[in-house]
PDB file of N, CA and C in Angstrom:
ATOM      1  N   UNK A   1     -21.611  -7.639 -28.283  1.00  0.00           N
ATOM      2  CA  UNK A   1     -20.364  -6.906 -28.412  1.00  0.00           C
ATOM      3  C   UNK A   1     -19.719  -6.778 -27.032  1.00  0.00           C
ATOM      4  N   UNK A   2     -18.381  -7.132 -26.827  1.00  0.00           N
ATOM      5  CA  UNK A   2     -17.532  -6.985 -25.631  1.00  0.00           C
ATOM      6  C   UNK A   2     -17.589  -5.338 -25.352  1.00  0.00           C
ATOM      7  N   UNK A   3     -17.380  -5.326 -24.110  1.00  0.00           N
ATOM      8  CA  UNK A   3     -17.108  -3.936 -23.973  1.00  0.00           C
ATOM      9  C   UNK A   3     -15.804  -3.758 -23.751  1.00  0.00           C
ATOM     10  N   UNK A   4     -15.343  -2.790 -24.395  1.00  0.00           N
ATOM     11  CA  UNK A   4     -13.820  -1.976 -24.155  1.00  0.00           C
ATOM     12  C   UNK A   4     -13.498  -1.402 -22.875  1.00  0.00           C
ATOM     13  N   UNK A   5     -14.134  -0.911 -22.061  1.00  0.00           N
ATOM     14  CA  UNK A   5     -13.960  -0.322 -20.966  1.00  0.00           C
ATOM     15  C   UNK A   5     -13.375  -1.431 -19.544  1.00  0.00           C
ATOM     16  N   UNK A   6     -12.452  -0.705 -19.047  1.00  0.00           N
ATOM     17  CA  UNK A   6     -12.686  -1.905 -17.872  1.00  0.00           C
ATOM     18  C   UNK A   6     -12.319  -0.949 -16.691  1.00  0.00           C
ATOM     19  N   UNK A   7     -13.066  -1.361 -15.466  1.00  0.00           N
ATOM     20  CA  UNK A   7     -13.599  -0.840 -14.103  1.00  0.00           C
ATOM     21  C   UNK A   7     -12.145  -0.379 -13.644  1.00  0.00           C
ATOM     22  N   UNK A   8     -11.896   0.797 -13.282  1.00  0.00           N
ATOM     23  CA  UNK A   8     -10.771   1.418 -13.413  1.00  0.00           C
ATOM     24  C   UNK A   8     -10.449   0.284 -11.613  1.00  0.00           C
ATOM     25  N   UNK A   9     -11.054   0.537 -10.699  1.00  0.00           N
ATOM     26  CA  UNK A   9     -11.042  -0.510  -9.491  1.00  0.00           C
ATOM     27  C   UNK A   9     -10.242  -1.345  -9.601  1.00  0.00           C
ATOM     28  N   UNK A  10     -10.825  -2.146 -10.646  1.00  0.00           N
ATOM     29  CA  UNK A  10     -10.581  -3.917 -10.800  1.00  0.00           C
ATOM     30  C   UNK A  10      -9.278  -3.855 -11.684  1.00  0.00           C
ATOM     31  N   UNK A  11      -8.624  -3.020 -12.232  1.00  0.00           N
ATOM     32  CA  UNK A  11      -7.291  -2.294 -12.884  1.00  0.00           C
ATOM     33  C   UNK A  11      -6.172  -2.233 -11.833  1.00  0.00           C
ATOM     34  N   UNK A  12      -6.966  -1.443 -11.031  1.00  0.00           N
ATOM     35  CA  UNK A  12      -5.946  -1.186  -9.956  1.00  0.00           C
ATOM     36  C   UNK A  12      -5.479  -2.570  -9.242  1.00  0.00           C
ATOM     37  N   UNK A  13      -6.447  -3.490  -8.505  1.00  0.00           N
ATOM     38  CA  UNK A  13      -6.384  -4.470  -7.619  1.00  0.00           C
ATOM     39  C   UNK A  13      -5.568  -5.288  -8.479  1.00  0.00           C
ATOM     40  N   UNK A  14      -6.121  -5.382  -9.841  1.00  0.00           N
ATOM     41  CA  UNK A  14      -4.723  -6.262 -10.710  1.00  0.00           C
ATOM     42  C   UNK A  14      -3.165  -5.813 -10.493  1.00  0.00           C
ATOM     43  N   UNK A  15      -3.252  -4.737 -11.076  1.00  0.00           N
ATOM     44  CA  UNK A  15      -2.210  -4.416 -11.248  1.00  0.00           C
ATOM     45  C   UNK A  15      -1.152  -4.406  -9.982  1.00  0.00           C
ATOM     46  N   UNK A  16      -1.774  -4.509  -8.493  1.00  0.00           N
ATOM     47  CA  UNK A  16      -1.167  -4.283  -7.225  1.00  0.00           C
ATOM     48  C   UNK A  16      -0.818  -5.375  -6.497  1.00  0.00           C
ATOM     49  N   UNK A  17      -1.151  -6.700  -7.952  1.00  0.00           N
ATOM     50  CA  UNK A  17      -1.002  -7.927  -7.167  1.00  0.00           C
ATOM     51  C   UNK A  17       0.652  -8.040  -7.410  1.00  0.00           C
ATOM     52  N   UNK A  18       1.452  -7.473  -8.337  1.00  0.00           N
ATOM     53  CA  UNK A  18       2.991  -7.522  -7.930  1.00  0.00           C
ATOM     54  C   UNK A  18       3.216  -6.715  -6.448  1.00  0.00           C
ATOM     55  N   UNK A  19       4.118  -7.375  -5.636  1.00  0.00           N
ATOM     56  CA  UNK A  19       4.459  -6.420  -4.665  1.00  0.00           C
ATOM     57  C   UNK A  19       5.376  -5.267  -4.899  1.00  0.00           C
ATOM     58  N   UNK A  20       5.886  -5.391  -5.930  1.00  0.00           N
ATOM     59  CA  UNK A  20       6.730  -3.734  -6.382  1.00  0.00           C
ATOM     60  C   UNK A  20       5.967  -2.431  -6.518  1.00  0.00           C
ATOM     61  N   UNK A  21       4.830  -3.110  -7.238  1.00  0.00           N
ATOM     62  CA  UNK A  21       3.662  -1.723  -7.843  1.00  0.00           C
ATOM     63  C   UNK A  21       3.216  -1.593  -6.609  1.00  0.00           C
ATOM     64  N   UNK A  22       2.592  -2.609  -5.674  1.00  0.00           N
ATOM     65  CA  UNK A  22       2.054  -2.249  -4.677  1.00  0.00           C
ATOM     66  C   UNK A  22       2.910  -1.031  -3.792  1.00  0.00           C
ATOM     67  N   UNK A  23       4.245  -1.765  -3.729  1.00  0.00           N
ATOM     68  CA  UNK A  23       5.155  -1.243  -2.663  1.00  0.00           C
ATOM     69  C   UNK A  23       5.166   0.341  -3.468  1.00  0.00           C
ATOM     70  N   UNK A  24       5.351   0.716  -4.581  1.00  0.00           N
ATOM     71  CA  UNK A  24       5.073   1.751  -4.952  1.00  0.00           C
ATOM     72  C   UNK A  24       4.396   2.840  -5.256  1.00  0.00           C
ATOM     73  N   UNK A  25       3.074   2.225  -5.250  1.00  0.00           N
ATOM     74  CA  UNK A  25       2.116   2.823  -4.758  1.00  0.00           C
ATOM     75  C   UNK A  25       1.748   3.599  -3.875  1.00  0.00           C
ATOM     76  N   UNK A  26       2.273   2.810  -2.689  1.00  0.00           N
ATOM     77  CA  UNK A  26       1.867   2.993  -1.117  1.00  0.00           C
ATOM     78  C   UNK A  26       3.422   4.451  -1.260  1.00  0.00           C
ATOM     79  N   UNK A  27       4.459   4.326  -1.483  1.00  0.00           N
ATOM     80  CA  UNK A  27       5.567   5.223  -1.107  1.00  0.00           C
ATOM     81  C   UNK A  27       5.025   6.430  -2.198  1.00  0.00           C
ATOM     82  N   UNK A  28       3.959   6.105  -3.172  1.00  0.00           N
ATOM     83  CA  UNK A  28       3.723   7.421  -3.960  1.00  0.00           C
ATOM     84  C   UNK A  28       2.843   8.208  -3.178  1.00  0.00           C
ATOM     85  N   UNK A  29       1.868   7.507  -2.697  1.00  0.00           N
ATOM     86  CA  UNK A  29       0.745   8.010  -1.610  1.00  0.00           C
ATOM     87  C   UNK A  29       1.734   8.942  -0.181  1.00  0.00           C
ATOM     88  N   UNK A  30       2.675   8.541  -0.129  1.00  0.00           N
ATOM     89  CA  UNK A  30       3.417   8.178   1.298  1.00  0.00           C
ATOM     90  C   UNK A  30       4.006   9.341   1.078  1.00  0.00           C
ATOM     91  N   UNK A  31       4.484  10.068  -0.592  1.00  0.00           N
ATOM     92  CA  UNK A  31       4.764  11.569  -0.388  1.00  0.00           C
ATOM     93  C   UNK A  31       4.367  12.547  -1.086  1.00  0.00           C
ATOM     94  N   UNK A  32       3.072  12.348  -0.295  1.00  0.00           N
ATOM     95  CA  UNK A  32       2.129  13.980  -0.996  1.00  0.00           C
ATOM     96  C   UNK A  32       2.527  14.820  -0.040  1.00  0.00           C
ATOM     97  N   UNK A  33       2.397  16.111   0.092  1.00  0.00           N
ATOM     98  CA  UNK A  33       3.268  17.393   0.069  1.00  0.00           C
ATOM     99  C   UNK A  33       1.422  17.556   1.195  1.00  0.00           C
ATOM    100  N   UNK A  34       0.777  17.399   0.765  1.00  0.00           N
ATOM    101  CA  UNK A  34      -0.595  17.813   2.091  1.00  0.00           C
ATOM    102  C   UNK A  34      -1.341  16.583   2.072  1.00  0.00           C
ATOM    103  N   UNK A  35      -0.575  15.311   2.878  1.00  0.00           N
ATOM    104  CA  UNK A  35      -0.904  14.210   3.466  1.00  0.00           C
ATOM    105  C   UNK A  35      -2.945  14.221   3.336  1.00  0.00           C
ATOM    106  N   UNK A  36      -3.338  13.536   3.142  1.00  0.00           N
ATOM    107  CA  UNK A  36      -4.939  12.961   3.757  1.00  0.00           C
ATOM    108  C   UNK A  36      -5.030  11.663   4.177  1.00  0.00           C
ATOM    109  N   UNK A  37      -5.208  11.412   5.420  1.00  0.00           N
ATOM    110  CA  UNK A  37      -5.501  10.446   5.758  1.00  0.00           C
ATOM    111  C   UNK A  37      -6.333   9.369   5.488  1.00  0.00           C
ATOM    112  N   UNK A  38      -7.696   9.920   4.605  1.00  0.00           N
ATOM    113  CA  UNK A  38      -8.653   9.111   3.633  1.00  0.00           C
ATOM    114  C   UNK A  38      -7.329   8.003   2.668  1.00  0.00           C
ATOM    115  N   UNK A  39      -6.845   9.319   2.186  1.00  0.00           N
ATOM    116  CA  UNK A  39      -5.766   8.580   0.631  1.00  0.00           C
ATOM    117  C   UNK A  39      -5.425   7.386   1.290  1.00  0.00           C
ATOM    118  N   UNK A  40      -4.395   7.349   2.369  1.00  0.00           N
ATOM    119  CA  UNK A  40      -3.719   6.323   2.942  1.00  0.00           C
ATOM    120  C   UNK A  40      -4.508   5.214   3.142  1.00  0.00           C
ATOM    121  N   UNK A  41      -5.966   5.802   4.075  1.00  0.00           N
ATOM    122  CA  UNK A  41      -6.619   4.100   4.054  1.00  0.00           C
ATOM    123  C   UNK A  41      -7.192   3.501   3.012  1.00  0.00           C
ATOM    124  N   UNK A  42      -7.504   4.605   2.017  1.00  0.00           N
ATOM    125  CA  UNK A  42      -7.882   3.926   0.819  1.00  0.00           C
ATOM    126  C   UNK A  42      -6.655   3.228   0.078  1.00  0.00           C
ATOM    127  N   UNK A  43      -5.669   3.682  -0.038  1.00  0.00           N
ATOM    128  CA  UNK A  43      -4.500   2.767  -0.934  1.00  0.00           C
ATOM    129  C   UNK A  43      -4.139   1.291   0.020  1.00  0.00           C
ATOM    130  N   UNK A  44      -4.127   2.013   1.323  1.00  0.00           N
ATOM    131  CA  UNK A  44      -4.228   0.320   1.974  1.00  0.00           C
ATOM    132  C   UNK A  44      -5.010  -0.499   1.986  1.00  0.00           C
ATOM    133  N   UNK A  45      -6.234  -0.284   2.089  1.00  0.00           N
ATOM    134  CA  UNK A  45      -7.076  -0.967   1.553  1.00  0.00           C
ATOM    135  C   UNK A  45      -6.887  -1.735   0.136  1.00  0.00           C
ATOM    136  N   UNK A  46      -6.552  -0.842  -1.137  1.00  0.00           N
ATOM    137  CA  UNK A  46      -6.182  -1.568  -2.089  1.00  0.00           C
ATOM    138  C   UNK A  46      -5.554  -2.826  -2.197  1.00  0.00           C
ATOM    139  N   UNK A  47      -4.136  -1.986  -1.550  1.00  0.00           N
ATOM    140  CA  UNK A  47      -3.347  -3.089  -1.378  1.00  0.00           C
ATOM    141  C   UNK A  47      -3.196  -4.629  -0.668  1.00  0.00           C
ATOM    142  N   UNK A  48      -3.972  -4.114   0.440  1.00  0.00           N
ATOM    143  CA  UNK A  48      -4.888  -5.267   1.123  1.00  0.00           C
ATOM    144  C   UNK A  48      -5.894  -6.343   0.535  1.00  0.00           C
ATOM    145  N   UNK A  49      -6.741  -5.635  -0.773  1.00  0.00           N
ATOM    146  CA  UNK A  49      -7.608  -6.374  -1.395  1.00  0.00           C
ATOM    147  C   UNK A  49      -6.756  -6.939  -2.585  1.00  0.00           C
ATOM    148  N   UNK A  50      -5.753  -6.377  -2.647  1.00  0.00           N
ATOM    149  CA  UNK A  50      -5.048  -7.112  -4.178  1.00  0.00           C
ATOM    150  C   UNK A  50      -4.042  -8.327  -3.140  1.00  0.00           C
ATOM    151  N   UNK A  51      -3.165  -8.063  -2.349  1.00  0.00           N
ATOM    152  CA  UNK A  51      -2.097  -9.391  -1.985  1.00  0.00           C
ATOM    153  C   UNK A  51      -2.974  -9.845  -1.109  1.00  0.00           C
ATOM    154  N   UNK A  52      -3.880  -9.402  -1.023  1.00  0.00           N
ATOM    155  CA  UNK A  52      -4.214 -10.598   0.448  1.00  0.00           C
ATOM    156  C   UNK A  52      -5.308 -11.513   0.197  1.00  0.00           C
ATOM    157  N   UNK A  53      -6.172 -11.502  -0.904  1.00  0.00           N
ATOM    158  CA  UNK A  53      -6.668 -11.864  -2.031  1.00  0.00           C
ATOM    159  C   UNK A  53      -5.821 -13.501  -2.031  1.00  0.00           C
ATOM    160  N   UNK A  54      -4.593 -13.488  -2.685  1.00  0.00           N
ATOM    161  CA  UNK A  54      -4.010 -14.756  -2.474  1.00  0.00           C
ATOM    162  C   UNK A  54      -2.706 -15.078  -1.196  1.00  0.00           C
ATOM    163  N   UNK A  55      -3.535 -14.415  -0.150  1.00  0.00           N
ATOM    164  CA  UNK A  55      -2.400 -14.793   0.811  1.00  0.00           C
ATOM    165  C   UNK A  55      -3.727 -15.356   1.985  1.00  0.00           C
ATOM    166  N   UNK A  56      -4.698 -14.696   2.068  1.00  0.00           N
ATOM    167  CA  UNK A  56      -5.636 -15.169   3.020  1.00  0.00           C
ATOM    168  C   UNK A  56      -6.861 -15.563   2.929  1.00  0.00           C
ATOM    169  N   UNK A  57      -7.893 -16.133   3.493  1.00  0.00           N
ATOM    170  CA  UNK A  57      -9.000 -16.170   3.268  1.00  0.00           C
ATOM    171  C   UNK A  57     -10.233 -15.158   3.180  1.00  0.00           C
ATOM    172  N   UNK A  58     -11.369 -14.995   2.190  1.00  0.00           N
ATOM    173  CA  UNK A  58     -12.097 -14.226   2.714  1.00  0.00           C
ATOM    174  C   UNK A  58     -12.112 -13.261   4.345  1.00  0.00           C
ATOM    175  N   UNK A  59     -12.479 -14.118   4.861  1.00  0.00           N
ATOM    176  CA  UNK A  59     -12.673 -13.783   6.088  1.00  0.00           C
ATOM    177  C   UNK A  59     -11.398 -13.249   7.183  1.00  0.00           C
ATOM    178  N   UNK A  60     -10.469 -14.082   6.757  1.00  0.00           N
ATOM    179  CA  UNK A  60      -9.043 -13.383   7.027  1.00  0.00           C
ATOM    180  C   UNK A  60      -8.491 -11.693   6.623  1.00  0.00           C
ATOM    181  N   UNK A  61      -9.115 -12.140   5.235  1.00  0.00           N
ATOM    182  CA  UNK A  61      -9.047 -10.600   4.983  1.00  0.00           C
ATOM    183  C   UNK A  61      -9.822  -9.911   5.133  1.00  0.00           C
ATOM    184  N   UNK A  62     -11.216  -9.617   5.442  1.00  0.00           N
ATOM    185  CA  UNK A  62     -11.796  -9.001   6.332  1.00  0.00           C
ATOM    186  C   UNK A  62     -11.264  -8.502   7.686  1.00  0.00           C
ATOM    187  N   UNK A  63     -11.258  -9.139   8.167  1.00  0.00           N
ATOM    188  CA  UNK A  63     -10.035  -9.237   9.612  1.00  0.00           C
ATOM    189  C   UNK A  63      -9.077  -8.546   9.439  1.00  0.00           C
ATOM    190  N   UNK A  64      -8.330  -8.776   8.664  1.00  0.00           N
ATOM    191  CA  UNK A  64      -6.753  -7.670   8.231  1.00  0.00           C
ATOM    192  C   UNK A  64      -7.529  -6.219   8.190  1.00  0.00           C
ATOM    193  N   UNK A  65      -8.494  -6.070   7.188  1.00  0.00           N
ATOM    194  CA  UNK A  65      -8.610  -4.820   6.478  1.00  0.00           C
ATOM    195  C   UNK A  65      -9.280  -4.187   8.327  1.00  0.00           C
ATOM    196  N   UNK A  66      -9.818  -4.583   9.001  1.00  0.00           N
ATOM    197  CA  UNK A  66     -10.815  -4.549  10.364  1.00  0.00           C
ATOM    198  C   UNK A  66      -9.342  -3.700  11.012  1.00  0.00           C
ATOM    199  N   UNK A  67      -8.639  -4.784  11.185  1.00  0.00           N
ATOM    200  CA  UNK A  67      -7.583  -4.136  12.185  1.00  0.00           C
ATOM    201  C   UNK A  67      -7.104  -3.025  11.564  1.00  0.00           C
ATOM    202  N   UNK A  68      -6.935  -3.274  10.561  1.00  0.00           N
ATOM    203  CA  UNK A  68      -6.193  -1.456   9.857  1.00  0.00           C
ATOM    204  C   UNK A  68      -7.090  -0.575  10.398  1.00  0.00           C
ATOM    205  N   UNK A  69      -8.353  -0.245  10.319  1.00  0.00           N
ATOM    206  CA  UNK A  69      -8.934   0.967  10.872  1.00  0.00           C
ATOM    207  C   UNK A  69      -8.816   0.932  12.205  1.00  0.00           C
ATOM    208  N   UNK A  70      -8.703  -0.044  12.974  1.00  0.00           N
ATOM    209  CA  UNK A  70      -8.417  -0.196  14.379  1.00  0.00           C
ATOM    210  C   UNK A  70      -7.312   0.815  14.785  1.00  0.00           C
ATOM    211  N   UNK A  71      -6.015  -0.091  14.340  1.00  0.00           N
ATOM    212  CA  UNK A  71      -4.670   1.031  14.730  1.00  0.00           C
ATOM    213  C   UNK A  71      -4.513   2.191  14.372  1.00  0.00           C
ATOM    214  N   UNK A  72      -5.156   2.508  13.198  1.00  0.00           N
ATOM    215  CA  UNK A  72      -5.162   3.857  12.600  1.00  0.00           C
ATOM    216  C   UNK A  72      -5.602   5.044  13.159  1.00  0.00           C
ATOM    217  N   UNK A  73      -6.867   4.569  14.419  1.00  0.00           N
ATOM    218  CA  UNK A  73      -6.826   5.137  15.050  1.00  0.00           C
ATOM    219  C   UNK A  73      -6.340   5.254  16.645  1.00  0.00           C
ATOM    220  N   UNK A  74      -4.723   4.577  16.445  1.00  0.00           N
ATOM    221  CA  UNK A  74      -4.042   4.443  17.689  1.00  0.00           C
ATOM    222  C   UNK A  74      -3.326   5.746  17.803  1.00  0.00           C
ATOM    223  N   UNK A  75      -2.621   5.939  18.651  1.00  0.00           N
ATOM    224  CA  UNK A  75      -1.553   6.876  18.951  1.00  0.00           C
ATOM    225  C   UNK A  75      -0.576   6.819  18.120  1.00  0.00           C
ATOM    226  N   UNK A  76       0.128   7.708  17.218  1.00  0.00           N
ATOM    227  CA  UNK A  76       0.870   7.824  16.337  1.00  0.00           C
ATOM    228  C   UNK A  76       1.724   6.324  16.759  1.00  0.00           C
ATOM    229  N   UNK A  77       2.759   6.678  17.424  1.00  0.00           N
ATOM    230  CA  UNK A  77       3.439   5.944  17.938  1.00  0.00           C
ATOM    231  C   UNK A  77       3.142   4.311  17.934  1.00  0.00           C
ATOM    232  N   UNK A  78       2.083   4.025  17.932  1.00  0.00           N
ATOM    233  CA  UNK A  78       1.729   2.627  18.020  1.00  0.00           C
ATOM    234  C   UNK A  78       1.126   2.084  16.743  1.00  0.00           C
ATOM    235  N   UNK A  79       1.207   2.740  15.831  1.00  0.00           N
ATOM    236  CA  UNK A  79       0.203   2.839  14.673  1.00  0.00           C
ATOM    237  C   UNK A  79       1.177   2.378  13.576  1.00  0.00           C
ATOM    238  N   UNK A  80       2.249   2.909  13.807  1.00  0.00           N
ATOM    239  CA  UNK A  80       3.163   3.179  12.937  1.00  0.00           C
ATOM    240  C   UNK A  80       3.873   1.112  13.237  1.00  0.00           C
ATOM    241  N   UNK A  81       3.756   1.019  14.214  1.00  0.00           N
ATOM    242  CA  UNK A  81       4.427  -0.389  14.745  1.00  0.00           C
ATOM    243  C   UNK A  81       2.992  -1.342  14.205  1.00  0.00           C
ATOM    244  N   UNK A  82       2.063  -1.201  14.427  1.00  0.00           N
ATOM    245  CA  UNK A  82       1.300  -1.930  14.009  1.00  0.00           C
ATOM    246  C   UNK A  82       1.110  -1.819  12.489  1.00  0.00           C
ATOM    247  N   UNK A  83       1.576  -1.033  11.915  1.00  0.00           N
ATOM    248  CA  UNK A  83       1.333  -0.980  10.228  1.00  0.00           C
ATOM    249  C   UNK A  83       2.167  -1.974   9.679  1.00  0.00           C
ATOM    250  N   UNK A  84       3.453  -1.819  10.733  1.00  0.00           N
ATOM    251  CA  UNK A  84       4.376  -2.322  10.232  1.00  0.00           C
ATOM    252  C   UNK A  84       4.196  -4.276  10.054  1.00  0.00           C
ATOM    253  N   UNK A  85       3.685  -4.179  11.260  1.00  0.00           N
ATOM    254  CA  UNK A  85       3.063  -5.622  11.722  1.00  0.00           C
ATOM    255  C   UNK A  85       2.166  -5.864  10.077  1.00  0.00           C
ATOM    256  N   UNK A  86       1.070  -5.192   9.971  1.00  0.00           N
ATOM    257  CA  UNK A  86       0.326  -5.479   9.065  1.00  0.00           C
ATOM    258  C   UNK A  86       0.475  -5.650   7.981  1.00  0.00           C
ATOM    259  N   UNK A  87       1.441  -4.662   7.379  1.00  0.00           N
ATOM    260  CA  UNK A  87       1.940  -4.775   5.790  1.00  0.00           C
ATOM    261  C   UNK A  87       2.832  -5.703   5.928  1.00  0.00           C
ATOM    262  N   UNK A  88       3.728  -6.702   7.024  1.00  0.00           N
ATOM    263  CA  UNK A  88       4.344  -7.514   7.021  1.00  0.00           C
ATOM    264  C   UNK A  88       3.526  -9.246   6.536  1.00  0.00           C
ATOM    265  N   UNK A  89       2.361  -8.743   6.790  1.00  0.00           N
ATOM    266  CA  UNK A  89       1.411  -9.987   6.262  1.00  0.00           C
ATOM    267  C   UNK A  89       1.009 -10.156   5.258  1.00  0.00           C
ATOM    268  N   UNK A  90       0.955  -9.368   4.477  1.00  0.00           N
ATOM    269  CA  UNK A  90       1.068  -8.523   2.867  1.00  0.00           C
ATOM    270  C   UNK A  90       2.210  -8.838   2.310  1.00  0.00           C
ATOM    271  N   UNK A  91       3.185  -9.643   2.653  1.00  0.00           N
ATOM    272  CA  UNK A  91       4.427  -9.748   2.194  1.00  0.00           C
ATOM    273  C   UNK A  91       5.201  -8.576   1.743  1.00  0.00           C
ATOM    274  N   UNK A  92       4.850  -7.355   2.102  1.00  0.00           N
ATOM    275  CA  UNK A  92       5.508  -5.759   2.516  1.00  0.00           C
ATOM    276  C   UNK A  92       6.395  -5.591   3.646  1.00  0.00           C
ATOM    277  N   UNK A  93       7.110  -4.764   3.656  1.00  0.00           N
ATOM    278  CA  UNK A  93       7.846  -4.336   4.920  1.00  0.00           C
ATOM    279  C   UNK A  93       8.110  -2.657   4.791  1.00  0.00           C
ATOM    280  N   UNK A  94       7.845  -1.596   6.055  1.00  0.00           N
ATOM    281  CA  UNK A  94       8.487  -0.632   5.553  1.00  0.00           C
ATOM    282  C   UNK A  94       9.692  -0.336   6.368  1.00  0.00           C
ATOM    283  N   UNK A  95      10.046   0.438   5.083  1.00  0.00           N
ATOM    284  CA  UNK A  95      11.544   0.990   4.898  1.00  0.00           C
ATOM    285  C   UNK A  95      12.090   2.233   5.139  1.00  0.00           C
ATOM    286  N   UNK A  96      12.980   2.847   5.595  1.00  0.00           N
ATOM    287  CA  UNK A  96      13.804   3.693   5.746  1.00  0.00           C
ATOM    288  C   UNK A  96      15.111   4.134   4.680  1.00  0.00           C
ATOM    289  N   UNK A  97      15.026   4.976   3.492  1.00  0.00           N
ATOM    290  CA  UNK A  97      16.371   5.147   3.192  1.00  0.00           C
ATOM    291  C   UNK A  97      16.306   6.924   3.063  1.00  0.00           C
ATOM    292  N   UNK A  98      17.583   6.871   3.043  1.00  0.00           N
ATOM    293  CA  UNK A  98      18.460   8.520   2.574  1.00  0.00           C
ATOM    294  C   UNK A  98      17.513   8.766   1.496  1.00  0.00           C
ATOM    295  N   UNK A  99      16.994   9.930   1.344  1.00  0.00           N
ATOM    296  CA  UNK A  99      17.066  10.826   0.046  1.00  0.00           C
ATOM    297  C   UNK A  99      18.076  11.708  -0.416  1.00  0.00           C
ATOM    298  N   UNK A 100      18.585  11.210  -0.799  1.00  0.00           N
ATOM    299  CA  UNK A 100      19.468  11.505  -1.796  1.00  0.00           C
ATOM    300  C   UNK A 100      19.377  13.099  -3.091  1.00  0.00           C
ATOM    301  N   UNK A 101      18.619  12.880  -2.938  1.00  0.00           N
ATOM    302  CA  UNK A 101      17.668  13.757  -3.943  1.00  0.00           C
ATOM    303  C   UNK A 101      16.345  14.376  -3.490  1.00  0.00           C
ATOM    304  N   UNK A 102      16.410  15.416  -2.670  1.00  0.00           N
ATOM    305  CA  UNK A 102      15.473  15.977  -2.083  1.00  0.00           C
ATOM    306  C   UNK A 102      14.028  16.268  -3.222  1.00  0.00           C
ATOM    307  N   UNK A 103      14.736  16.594  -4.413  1.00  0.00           N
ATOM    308  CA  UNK A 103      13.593  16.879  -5.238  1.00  0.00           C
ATOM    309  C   UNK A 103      12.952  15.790  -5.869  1.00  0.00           C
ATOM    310  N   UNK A 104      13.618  14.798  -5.885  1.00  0.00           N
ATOM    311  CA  UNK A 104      13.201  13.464  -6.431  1.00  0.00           C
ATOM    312  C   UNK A 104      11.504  13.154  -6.712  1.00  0.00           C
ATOM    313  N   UNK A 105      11.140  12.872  -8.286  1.00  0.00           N
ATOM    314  CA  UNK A 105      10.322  12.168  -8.806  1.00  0.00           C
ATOM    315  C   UNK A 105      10.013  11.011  -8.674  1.00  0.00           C
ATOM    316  N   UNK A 106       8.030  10.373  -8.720  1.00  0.00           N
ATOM    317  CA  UNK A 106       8.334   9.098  -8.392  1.00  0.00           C
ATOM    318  C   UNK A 106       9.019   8.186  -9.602  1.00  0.00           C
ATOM    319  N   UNK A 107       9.354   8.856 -10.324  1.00  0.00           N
ATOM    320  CA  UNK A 107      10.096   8.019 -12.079  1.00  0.00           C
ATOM    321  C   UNK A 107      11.579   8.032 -11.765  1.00  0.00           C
ATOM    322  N   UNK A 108      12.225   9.076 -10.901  1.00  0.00           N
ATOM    323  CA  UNK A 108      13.332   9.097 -10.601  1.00  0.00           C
ATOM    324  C   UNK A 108      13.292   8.067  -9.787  1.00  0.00           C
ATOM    325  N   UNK A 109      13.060   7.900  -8.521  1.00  0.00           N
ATOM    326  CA  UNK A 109      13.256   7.031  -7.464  1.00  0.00           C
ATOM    327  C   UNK A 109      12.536   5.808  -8.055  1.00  0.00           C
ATOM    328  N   UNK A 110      11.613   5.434  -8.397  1.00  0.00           N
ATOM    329  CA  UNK A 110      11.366   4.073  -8.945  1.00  0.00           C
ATOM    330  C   UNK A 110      12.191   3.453 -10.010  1.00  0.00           C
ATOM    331  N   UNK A 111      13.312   3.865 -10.443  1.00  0.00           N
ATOM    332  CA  UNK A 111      14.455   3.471 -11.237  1.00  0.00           C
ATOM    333  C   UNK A 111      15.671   3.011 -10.004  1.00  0.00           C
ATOM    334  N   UNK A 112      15.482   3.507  -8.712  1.00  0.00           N
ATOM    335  CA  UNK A 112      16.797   3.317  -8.141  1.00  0.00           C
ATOM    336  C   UNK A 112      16.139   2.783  -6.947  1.00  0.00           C
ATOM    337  N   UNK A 113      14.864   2.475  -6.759  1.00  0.00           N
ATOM    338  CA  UNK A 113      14.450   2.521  -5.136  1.00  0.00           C
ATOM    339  C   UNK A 113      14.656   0.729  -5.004  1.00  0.00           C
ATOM    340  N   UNK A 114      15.754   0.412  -4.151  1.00  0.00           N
ATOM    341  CA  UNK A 114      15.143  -0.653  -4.016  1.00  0.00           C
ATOM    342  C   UNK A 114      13.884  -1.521  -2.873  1.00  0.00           C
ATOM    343  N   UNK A 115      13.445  -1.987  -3.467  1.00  0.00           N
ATOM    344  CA  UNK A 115      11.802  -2.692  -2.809  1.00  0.00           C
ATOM    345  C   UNK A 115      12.731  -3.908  -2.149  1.00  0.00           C
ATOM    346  N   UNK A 116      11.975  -4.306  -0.841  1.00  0.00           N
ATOM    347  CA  UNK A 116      12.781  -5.101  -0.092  1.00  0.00           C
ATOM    348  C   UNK A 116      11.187  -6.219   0.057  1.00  0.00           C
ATOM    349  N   UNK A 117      11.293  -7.438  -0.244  1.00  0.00           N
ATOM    350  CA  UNK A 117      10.155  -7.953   0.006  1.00  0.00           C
ATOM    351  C   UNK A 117      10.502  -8.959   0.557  1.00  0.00           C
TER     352      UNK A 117
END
């Protein structure tokens, strides 16, 4: 008998191989109200193991995921430039827009946000 269940993990990494979900993901993580720094490297990580999966090699991506804990623990300031570097290899970029809507939901803004890839 098949089993019904499937590894909530291996759900996620699927599902994060579009770069929209990914990119959405990361901006849902991106506004919790009492930040943890665990959350963040864990969703990057995700996201790392789902696009980079077919963008790099094993070992490449090892390497990617290596440097993320590297800068992470850089100086704000440099961290933020190197993320940028990194999720740029991810076929990600981050973004800057207006909120518009201070109270804004992620169902609200994922109807209007546009993802720049």
């Amino acid at each position: 008998m098949q089993s019904l269940t499937r590894n909530y993990q291996d759900y996620l990494i699927e599902s994060l191989k579009d770069q929209s979900e990914a990119a959405l993901y990361l901006w849902a993580i991106l506004q919790e109200k009492d930040p943890e720094p665990e959350l963040l490297l864990s969703a990057l990580q995700d996201v790392a193991m789902a696009l980079g999966q077919e963008k790099m090699s094993p070992e490449q991506l090892q390497e990617h995921l290596s440097r993320l804990n590297q800068f992470l623990d850089q100086p704000e300031s440099q961290a933020i430039y190197r993320l940028s570097s990194w999720l740029q290899s991810l076929g990600l970029t981050l973004t800057v827009i207006v909120n518009s809507e201070p109270n804004s939901t992620l169902e609200s803004v994922a109807e209007t946000v546009e993802v720049r890839l």
